[in-house]
C-alpha atoms as a PDB file:
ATOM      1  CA  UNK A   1    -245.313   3.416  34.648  1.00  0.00           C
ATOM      2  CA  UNK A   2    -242.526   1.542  36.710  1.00  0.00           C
ATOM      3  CA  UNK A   3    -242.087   5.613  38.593  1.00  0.00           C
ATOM      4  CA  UNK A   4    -245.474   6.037  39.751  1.00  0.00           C
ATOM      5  CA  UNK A   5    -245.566   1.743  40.886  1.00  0.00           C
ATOM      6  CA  UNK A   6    -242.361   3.001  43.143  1.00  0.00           C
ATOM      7  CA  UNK A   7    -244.242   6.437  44.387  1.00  0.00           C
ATOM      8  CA  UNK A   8    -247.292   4.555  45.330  1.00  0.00           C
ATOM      9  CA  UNK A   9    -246.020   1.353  47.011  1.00  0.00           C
ATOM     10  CA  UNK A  10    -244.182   3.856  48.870  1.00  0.00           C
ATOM     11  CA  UNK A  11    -246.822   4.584  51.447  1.00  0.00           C
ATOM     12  CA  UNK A  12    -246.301   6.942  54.026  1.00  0.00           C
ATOM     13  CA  UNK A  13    -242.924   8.038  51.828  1.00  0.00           C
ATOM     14  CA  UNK A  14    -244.515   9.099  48.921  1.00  0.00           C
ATOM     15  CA  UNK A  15    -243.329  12.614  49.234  1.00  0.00           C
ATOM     16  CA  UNK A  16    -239.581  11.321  49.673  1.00  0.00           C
ATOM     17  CA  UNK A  17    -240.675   8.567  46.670  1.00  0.00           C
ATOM     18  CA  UNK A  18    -241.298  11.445  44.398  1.00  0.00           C
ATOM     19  CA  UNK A  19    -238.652  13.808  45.272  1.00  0.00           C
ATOM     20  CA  UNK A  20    -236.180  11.253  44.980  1.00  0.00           C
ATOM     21  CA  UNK A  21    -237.629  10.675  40.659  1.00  0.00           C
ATOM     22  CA  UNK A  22    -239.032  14.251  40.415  1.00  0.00           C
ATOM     23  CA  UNK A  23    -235.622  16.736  41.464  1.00  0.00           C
ATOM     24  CA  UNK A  24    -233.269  15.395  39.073  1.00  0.00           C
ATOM     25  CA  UNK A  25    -235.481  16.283  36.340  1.00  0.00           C
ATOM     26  CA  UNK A  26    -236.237  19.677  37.645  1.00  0.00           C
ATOM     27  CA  UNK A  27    -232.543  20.367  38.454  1.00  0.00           C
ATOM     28  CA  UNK A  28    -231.365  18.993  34.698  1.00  0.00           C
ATOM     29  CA  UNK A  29    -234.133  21.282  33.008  1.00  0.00           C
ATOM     30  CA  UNK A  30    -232.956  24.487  35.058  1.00  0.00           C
ATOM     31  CA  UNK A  31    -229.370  23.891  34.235  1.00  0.00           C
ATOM     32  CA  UNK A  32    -230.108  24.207  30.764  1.00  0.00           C
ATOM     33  CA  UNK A  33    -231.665  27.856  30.856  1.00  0.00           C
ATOM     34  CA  UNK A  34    -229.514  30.485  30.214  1.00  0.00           C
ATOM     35  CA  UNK A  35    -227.760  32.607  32.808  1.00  0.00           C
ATOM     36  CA  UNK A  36    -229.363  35.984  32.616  1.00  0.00           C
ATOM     37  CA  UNK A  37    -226.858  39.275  33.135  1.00  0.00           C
ATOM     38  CA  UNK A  38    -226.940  42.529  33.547  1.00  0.00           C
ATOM     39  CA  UNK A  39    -225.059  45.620  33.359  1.00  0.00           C
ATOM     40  CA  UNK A  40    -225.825  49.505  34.210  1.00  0.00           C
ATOM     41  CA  UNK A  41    -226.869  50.202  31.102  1.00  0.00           C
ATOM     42  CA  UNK A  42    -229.328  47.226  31.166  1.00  0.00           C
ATOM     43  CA  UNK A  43    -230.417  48.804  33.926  1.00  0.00           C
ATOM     44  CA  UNK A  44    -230.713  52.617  33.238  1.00  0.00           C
ATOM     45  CA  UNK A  45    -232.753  51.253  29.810  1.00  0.00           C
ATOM     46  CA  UNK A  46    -235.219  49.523  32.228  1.00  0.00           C
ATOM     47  CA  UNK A  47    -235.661  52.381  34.946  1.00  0.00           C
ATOM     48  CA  UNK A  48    -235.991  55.051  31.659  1.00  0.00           C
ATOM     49  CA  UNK A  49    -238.817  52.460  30.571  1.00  0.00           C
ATOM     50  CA  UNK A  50    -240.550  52.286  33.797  1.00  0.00           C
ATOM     51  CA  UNK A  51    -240.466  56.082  34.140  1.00  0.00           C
ATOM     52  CA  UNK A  52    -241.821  56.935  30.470  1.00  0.00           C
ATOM     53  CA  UNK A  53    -244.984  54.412  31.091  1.00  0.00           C
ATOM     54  CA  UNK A  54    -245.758  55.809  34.162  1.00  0.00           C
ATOM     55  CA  UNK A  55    -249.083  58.073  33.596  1.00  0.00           C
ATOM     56  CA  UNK A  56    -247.623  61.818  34.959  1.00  0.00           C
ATOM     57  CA  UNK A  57    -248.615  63.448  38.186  1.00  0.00           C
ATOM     58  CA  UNK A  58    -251.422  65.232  38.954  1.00  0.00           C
ATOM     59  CA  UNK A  59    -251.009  68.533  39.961  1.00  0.00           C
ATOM     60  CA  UNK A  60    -251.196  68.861  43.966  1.00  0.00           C
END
């Protein structure tokens, strides 16, 4: 309640109002995802995915 008082007696500032209660939130959620890695084998497994679901090629 007492947030969206503060964005809307902001006026022309609401965009700065809402930033200013909105990024902390955003940046504390993202923080708490996991930090995704990964190596060549990671990798190769993914390409050698890709390549079996590809349908094969047509003869020219």
């Amino acid at each position: 309640q007492n947030a969206l008082e503060i964005i809307f007696a902001a006026g022309i500032q609401q965009r700065a109002a809402t930033n200013m209660l909105i990024k902390p939130l955003v940046v504390s959620i993202i923080r708490q995802r996991p930090v995704m890695e990964y190596d060549a084998s990671h990798l190769g497994n993914m390409v050698n995915r890709l390549e079996e679901a590809l349908p094969p090629e047509l003869p020219a």
